[in-house]
PDB file of N, CA and C in Angstrom:
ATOM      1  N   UNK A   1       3.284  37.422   0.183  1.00  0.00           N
ATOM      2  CA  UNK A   1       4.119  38.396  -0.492  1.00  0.00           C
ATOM      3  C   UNK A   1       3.704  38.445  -1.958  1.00  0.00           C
ATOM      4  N   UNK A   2       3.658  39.597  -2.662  1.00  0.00           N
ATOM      5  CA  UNK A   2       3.106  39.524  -3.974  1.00  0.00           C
ATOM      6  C   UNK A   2       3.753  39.464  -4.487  1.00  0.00           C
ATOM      7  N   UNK A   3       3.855  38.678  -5.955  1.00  0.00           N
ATOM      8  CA  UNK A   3       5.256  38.700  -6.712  1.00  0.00           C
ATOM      9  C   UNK A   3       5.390  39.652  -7.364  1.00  0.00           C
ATOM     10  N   UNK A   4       6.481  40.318  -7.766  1.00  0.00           N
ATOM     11  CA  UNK A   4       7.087  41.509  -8.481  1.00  0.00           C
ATOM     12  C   UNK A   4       7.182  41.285  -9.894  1.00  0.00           C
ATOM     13  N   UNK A   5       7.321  42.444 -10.873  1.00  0.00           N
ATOM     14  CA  UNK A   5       7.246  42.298 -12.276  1.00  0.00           C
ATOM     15  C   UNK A   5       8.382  41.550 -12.398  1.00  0.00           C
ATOM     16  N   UNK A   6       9.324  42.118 -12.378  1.00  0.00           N
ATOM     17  CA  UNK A   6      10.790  41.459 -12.521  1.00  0.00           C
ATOM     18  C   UNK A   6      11.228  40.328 -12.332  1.00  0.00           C
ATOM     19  N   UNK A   7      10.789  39.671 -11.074  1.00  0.00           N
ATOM     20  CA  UNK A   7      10.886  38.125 -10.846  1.00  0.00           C
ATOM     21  C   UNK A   7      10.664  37.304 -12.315  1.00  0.00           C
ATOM     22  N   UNK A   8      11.277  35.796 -12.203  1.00  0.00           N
ATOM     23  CA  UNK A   8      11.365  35.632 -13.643  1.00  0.00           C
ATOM     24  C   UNK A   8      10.062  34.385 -13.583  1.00  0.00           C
ATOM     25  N   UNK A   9       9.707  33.685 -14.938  1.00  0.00           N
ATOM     26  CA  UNK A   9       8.462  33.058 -14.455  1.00  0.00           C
ATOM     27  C   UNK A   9       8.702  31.629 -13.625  1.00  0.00           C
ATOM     28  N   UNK A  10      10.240  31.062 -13.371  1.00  0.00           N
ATOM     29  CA  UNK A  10      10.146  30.217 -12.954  1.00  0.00           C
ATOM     30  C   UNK A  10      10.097  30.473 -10.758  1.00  0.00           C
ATOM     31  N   UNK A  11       9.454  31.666 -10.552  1.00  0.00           N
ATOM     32  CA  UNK A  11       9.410  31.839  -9.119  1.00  0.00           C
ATOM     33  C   UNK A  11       8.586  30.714  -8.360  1.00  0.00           C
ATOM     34  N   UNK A  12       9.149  30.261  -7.703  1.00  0.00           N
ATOM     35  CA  UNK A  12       8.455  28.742  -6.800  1.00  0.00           C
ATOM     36  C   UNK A  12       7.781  28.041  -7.070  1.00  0.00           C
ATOM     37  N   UNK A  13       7.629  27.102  -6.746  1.00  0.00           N
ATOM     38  CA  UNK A  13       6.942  25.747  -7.892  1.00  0.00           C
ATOM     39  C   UNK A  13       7.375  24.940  -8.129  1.00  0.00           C
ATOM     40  N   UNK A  14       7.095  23.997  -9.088  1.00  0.00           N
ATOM     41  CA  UNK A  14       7.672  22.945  -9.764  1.00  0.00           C
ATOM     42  C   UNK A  14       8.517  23.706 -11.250  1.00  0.00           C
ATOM     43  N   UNK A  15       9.328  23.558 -11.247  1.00  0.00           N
ATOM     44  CA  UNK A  15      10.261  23.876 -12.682  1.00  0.00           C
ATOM     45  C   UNK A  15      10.517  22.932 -13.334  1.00  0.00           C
ATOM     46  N   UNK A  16      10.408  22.918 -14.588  1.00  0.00           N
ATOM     47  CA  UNK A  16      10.910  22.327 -15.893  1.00  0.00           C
ATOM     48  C   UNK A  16      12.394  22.167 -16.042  1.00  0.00           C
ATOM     49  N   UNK A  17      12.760  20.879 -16.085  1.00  0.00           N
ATOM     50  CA  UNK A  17      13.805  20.510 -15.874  1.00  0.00           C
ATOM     51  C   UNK A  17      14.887  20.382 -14.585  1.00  0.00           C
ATOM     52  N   UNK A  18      14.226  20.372 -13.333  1.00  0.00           N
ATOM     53  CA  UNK A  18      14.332  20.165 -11.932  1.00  0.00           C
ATOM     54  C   UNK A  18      14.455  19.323 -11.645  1.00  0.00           C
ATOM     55  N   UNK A  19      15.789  18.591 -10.404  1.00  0.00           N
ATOM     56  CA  UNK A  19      15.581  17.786  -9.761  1.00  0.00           C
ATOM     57  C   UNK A  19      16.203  16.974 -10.691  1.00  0.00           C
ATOM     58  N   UNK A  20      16.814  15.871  -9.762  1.00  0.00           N
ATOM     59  CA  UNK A  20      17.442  14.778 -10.299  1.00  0.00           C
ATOM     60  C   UNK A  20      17.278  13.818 -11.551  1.00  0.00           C
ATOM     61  N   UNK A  21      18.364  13.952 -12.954  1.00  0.00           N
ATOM     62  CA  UNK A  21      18.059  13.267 -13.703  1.00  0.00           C
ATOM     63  C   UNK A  21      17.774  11.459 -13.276  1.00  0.00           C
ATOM     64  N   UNK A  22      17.080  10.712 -14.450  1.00  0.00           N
ATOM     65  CA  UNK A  22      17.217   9.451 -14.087  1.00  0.00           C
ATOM     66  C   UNK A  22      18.304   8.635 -14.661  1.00  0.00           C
ATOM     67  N   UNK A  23      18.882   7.779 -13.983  1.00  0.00           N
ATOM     68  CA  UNK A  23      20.240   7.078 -14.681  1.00  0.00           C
ATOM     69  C   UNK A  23      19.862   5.673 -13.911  1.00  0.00           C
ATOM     70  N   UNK A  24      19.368   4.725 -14.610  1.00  0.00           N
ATOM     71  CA  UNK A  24      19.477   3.369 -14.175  1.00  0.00           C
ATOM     72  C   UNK A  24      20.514   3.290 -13.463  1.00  0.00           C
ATOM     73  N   UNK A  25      20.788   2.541 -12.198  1.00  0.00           N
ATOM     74  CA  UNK A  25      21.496   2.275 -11.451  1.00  0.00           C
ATOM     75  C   UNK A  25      22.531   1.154 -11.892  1.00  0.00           C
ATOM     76  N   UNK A  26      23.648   0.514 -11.046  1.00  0.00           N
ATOM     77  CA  UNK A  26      24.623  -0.124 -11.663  1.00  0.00           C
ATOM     78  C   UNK A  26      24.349  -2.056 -11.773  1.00  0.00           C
ATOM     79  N   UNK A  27      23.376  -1.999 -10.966  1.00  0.00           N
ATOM     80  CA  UNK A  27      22.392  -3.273 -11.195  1.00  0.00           C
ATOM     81  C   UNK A  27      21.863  -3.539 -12.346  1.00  0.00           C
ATOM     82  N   UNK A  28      21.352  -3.172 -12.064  1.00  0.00           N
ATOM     83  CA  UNK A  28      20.020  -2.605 -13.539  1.00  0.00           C
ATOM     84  C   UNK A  28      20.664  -2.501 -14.736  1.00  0.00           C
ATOM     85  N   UNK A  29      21.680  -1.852 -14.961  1.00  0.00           N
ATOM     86  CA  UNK A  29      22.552  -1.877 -16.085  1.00  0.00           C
ATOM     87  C   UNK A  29      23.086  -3.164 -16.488  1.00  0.00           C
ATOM     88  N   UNK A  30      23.888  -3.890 -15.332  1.00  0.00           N
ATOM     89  CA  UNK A  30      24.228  -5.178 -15.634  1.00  0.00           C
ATOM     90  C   UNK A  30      23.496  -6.244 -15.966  1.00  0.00           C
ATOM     91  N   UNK A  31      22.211  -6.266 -15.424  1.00  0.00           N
ATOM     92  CA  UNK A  31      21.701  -7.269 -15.686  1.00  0.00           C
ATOM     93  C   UNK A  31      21.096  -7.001 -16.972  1.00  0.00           C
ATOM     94  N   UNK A  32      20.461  -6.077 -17.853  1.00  0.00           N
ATOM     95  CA  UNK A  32      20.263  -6.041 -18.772  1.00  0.00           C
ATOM     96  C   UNK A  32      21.558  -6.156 -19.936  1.00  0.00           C
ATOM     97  N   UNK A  33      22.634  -6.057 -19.245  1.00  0.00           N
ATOM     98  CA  UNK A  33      23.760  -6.221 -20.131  1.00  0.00           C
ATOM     99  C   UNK A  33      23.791  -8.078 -20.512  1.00  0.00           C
ATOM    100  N   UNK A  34      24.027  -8.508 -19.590  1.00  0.00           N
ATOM    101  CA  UNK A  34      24.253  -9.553 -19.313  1.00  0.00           C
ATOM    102  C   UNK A  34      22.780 -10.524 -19.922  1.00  0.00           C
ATOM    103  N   UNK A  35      21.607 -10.103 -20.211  1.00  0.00           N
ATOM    104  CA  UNK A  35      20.124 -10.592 -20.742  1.00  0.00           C
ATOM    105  C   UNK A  35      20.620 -10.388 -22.240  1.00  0.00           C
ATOM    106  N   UNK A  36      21.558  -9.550 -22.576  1.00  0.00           N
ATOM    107  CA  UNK A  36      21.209  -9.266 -24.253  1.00  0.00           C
ATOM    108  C   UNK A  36      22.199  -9.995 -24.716  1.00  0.00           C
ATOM    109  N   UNK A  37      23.105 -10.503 -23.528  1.00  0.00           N
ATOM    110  CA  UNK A  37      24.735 -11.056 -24.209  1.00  0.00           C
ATOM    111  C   UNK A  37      23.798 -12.419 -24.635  1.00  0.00           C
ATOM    112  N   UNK A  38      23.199 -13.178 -23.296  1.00  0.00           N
ATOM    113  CA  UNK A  38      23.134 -14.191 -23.387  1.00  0.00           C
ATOM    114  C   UNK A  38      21.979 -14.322 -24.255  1.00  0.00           C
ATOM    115  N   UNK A  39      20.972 -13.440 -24.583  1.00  0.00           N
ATOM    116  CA  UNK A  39      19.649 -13.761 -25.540  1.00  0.00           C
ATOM    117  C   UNK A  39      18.435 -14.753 -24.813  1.00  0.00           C
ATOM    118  N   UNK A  40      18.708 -14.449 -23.480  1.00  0.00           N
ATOM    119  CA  UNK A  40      17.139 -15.071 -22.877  1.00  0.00           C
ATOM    120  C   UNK A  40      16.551 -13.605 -22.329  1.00  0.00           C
ATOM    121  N   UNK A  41      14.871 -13.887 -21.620  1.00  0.00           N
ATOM    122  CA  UNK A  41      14.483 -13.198 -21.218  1.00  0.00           C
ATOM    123  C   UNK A  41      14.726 -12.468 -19.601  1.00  0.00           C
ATOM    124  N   UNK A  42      14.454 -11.370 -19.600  1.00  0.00           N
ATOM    125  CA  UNK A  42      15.304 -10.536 -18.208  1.00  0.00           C
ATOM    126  C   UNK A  42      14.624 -11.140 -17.436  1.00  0.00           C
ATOM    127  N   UNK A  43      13.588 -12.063 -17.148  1.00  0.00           N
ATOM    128  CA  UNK A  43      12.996 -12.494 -16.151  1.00  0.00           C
ATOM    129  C   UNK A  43      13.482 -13.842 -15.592  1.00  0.00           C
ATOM    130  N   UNK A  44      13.764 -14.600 -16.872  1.00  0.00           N
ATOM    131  CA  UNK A  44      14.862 -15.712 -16.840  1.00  0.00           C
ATOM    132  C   UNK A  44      16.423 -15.273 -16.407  1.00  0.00           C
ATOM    133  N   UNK A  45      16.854 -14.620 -16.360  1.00  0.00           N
ATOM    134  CA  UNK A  45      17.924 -13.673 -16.018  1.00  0.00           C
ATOM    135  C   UNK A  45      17.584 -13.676 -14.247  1.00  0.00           C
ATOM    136  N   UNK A  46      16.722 -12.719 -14.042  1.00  0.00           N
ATOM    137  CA  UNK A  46      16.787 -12.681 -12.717  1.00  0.00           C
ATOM    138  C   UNK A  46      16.608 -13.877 -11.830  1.00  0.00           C
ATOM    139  N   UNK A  47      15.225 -14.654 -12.049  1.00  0.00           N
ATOM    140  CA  UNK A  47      15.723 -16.334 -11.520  1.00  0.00           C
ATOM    141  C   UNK A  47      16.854 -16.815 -11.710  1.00  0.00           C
ATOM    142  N   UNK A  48      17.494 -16.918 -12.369  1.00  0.00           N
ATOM    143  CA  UNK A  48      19.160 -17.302 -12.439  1.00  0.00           C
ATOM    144  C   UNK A  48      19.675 -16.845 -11.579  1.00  0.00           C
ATOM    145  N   UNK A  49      19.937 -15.246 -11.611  1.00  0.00           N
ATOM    146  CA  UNK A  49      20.716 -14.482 -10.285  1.00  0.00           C
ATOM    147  C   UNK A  49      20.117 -15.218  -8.993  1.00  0.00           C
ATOM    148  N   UNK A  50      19.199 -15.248  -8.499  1.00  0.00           N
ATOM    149  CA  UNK A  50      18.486 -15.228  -7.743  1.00  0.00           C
ATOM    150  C   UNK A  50      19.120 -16.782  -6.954  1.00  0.00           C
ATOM    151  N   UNK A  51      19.132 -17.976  -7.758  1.00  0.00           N
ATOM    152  CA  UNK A  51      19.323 -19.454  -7.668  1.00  0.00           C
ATOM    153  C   UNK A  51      20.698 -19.715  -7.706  1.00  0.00           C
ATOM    154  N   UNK A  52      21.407 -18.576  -7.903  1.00  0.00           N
ATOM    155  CA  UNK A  52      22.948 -18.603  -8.359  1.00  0.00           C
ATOM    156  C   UNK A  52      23.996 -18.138  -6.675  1.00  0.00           C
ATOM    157  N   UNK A  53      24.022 -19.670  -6.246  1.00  0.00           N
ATOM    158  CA  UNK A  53      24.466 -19.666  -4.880  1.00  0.00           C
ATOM    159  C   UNK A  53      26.111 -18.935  -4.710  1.00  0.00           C
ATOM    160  N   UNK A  54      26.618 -18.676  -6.255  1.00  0.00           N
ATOM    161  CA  UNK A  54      27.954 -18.078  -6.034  1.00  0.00           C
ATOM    162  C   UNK A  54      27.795 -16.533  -6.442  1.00  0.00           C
ATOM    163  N   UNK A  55      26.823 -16.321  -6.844  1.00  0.00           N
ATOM    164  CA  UNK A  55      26.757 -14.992  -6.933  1.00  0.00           C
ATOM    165  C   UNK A  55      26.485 -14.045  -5.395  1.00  0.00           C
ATOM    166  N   UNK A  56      27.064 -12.582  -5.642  1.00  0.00           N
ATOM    167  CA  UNK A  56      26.994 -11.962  -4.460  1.00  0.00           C
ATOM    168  C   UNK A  56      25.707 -11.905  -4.124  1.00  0.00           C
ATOM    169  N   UNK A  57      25.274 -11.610  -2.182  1.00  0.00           N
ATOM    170  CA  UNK A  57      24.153 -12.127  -1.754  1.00  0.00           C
ATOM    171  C   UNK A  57      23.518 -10.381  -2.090  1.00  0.00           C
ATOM    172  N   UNK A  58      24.204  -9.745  -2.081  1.00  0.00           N
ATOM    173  CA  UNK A  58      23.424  -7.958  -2.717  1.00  0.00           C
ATOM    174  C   UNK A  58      22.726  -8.246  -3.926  1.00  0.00           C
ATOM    175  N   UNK A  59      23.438  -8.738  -4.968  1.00  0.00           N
ATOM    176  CA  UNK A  59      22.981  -8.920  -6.185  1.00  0.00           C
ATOM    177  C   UNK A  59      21.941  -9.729  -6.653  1.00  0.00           C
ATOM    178  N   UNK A  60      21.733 -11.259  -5.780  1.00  0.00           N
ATOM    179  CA  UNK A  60      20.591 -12.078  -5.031  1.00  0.00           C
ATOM    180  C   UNK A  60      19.211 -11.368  -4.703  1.00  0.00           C
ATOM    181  N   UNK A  61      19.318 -10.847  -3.571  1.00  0.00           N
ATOM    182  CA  UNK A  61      18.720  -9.883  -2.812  1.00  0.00           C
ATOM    183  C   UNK A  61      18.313  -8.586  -3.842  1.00  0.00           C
ATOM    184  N   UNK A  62      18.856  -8.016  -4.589  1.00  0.00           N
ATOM    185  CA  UNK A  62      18.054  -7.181  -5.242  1.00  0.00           C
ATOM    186  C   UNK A  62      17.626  -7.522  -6.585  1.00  0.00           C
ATOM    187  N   UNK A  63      17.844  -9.150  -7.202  1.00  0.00           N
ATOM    188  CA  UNK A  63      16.804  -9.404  -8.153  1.00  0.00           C
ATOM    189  C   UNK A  63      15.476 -10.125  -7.555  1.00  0.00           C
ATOM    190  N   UNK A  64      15.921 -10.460  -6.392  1.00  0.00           N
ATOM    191  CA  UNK A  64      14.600 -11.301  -5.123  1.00  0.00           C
ATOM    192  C   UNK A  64      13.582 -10.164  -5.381  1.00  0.00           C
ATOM    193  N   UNK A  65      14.652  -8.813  -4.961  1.00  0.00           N
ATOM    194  CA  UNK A  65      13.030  -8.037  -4.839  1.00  0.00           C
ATOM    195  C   UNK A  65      12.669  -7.465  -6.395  1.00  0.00           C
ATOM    196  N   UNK A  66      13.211  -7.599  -7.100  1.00  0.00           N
ATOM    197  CA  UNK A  66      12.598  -7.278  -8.420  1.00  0.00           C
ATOM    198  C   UNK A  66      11.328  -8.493  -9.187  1.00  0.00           C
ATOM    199  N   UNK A  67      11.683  -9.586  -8.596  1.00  0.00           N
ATOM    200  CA  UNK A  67      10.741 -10.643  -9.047  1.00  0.00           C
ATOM    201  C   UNK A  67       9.858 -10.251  -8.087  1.00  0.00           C
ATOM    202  N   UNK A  68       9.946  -9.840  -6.765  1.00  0.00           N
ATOM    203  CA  UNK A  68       8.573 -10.042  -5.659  1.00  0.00           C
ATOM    204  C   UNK A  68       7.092  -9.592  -6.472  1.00  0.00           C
ATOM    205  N   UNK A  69       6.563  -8.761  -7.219  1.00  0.00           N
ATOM    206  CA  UNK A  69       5.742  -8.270  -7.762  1.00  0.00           C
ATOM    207  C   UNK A  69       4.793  -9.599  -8.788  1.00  0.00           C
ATOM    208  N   UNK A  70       5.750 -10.055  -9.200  1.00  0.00           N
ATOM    209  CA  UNK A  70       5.480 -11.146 -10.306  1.00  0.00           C
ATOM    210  C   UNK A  70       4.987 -12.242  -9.547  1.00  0.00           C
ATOM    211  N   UNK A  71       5.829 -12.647  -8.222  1.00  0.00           N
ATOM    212  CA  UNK A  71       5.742 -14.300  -7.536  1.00  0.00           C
ATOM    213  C   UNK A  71       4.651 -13.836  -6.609  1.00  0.00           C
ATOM    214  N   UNK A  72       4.563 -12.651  -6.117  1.00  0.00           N
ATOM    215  CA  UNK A  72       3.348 -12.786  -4.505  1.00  0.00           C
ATOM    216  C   UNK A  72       2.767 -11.830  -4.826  1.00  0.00           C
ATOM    217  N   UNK A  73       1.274 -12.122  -4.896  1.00  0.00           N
ATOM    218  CA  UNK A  73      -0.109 -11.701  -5.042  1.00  0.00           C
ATOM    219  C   UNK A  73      -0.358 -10.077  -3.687  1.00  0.00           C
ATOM    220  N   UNK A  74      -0.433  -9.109  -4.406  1.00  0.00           N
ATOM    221  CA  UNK A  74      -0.875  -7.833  -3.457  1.00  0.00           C
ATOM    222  C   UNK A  74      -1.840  -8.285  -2.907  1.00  0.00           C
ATOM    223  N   UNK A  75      -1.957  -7.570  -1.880  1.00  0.00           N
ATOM    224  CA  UNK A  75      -3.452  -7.840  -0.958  1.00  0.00           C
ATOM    225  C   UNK A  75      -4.811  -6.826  -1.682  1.00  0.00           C
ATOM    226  N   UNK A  76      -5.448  -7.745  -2.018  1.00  0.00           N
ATOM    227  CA  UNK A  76      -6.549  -6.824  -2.400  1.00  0.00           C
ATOM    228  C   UNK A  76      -7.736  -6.177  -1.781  1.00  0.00           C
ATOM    229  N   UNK A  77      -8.514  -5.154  -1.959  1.00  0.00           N
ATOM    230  CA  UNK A  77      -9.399  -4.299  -1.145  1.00  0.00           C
ATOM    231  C   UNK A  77     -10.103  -5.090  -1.098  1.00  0.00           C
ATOM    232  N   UNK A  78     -11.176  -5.319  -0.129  1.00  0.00           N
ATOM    233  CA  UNK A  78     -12.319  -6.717   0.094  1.00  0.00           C
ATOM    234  C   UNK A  78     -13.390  -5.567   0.208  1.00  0.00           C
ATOM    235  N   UNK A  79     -15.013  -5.576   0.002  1.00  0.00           N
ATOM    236  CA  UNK A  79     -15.698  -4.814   0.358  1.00  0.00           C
ATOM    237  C   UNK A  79     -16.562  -5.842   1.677  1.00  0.00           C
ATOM    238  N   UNK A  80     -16.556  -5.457   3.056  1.00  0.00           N
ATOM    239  CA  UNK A  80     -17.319  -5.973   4.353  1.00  0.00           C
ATOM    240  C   UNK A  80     -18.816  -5.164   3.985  1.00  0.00           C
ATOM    241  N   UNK A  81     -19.902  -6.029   4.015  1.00  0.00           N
ATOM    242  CA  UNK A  81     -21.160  -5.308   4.663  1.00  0.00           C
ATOM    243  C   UNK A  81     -21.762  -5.558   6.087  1.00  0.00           C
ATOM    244  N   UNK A  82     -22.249  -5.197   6.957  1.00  0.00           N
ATOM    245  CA  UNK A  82     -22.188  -5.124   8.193  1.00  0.00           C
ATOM    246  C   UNK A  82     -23.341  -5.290   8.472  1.00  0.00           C
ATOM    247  N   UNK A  83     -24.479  -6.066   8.936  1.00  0.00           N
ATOM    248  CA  UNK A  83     -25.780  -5.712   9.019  1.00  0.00           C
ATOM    249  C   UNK A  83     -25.844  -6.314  10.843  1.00  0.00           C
ATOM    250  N   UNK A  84     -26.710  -5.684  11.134  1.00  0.00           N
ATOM    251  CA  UNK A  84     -27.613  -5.829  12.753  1.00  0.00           C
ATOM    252  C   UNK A  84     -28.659  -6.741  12.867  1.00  0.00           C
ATOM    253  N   UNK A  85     -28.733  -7.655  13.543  1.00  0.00           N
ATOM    254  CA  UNK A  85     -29.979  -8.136  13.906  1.00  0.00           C
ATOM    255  C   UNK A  85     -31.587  -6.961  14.218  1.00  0.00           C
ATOM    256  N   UNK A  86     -30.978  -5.681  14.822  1.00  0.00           N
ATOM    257  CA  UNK A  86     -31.709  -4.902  14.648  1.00  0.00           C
ATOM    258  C   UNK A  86     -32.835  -4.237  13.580  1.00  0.00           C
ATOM    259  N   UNK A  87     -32.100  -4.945  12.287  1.00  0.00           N
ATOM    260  CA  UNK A  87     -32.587  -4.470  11.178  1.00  0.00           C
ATOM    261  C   UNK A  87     -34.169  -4.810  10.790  1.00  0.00           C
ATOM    262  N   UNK A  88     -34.169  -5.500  11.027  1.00  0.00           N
ATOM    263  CA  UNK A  88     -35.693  -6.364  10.873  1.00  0.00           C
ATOM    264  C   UNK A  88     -36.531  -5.966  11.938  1.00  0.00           C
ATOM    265  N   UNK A  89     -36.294  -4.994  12.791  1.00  0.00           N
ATOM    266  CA  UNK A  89     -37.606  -4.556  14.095  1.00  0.00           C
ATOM    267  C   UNK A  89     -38.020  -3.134  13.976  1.00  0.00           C
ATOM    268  N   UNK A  90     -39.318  -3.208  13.997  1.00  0.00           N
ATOM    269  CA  UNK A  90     -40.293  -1.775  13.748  1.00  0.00           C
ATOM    270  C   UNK A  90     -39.498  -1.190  14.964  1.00  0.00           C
ATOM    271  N   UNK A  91     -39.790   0.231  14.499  1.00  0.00           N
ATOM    272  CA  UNK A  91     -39.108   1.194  15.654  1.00  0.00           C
ATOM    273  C   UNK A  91     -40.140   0.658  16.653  1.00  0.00           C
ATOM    274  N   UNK A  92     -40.915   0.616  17.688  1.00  0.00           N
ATOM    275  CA  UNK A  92     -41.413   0.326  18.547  1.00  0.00           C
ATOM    276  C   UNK A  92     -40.967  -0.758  19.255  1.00  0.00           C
ATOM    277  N   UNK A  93     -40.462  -1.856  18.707  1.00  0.00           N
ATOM    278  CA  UNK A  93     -39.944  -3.084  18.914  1.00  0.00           C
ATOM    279  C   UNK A  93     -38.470  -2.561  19.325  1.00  0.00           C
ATOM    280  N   UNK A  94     -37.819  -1.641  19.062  1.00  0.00           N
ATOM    281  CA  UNK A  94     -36.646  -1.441  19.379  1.00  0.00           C
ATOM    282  C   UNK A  94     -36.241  -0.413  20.265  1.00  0.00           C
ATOM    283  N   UNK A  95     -37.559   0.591  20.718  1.00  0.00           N
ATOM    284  CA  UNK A  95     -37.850   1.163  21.705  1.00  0.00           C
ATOM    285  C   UNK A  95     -37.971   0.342  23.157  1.00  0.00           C
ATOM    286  N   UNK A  96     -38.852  -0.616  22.774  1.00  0.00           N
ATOM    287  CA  UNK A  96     -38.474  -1.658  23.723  1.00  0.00           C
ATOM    288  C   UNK A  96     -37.740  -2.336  24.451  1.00  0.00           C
ATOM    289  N   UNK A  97     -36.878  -2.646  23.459  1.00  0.00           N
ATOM    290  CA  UNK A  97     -35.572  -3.418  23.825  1.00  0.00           C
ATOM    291  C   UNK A  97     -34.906  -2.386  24.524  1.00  0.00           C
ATOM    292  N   UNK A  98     -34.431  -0.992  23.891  1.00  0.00           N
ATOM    293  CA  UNK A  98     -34.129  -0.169  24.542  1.00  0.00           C
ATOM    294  C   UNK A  98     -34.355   0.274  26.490  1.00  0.00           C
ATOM    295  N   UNK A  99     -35.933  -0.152  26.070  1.00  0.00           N
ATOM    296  CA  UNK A  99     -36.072   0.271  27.803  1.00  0.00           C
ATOM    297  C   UNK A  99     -35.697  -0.933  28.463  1.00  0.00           C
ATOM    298  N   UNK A 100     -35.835  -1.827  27.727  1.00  0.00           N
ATOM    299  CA  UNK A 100     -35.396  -2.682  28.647  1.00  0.00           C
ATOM    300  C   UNK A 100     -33.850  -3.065  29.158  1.00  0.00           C
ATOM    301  N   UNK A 101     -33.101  -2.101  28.545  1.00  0.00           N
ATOM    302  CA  UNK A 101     -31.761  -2.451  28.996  1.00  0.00           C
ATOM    303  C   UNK A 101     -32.021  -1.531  30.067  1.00  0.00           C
ATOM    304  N   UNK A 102     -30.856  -1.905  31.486  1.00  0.00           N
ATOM    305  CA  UNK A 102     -30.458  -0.751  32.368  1.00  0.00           C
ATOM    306  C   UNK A 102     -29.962   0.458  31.682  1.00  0.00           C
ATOM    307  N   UNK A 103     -29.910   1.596  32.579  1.00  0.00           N
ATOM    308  CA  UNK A 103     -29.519   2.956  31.909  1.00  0.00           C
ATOM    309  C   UNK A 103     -27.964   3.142  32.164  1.00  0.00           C
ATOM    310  N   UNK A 104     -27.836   2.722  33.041  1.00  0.00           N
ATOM    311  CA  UNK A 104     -25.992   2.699  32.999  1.00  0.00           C
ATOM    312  C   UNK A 104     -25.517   1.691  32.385  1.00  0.00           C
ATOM    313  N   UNK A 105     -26.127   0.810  31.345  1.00  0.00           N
ATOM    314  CA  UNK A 105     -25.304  -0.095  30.086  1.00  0.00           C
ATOM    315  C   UNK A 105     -26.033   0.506  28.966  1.00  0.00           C
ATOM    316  N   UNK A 106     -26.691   1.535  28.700  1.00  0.00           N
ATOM    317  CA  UNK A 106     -27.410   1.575  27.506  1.00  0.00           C
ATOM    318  C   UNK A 106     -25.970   1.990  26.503  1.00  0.00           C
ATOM    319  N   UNK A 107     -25.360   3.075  27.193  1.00  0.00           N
ATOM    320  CA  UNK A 107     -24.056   3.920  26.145  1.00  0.00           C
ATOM    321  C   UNK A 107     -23.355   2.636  25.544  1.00  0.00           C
ATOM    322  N   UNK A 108     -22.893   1.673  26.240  1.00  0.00           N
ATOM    323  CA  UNK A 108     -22.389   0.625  26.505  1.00  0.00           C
ATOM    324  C   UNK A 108     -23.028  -0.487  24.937  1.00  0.00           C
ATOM    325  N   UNK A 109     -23.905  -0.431  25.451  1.00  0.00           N
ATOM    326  CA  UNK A 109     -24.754  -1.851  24.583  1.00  0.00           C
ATOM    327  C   UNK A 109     -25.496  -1.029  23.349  1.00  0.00           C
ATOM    328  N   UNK A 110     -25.584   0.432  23.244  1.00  0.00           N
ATOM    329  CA  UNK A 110     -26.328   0.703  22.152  1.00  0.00           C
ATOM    330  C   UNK A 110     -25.097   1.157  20.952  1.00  0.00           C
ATOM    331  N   UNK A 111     -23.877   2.055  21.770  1.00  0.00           N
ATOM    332  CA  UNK A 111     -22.937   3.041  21.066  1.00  0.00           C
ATOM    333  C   UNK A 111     -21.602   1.943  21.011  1.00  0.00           C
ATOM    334  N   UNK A 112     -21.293   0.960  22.133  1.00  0.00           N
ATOM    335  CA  UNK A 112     -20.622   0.263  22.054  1.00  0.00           C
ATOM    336  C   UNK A 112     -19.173   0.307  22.732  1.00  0.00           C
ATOM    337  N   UNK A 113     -19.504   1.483  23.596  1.00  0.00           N
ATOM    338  CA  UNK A 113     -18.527   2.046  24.635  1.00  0.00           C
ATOM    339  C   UNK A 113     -18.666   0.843  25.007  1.00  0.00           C
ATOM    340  N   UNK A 114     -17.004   0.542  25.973  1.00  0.00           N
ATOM    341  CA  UNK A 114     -16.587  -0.607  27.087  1.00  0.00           C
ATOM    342  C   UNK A 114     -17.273  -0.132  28.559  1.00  0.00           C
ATOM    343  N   UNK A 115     -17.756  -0.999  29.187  1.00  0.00           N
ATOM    344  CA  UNK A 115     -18.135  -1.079  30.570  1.00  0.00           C
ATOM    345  C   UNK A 115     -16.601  -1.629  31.429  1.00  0.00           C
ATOM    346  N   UNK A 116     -16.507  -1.052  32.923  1.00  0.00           N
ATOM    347  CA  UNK A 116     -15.996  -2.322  33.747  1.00  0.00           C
ATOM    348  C   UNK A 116     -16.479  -3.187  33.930  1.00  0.00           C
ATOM    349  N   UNK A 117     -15.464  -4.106  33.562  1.00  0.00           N
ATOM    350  CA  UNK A 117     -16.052  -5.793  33.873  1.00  0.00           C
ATOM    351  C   UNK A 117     -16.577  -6.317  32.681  1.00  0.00           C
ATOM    352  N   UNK A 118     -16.379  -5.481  31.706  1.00  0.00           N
ATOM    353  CA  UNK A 118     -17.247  -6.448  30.160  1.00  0.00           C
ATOM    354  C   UNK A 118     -15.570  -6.933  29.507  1.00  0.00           C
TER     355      UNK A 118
END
């Protein structure tokens, strides 16, 4: 549909000033309340919550997961290289091998399709 003169410029899209403001939640508020009363750091704060067997187990539980980032290591990308014994044989040498497999395991043993019975 083509847009019309008249339409105004905010017609579909992303708009400026859209969508839910942000307001720290009622956690989040407290515990930074509670970091500035006492004058330690919010991280020392949350281990406290966290170790604090009379505190509620919600309030526990959501400084647990605010430390998780800090205490346990992300999994990191590993790079695998993959090499063949194949690599080291003149094409002729591997023509060979080739004939020498049967023809109803070649798909099998060259591409790596499953056989019955393997």
């Amino acid at each position: 549909m083509p847009r019309q003169p008249h339409h105004s410029s905010n017609w579909g899209g992303k708009r400026p000033g859209a969508g839910r403001k942000f307001t720290p939640d009622k956690y989040s508020r407290d515990l930074v309340k509670r970091a500035h009363e006492d004058g330690i750091h919010p991280f020392e704060l949350l281990i406290r919550v966290v170790r604090d067997e009379g505190a509620a187990m919600k309030d526990r539980m959501y400084c647990a997961g605010m430390l998780m980032p800090y205490c346990a290591q992300r999994l990191q990308q590993t790079e695998v290289k993959v090499t063949s014994e194949l690599d080291g044989l003149s094409v002729a040498e591997k023509a060979e091998l080739l004939a020498s497999i049967p023809k109803h395991q070649r798909d099998a043993r060259t591409k790596g399709y499953p056989t019955l019975g393997a």
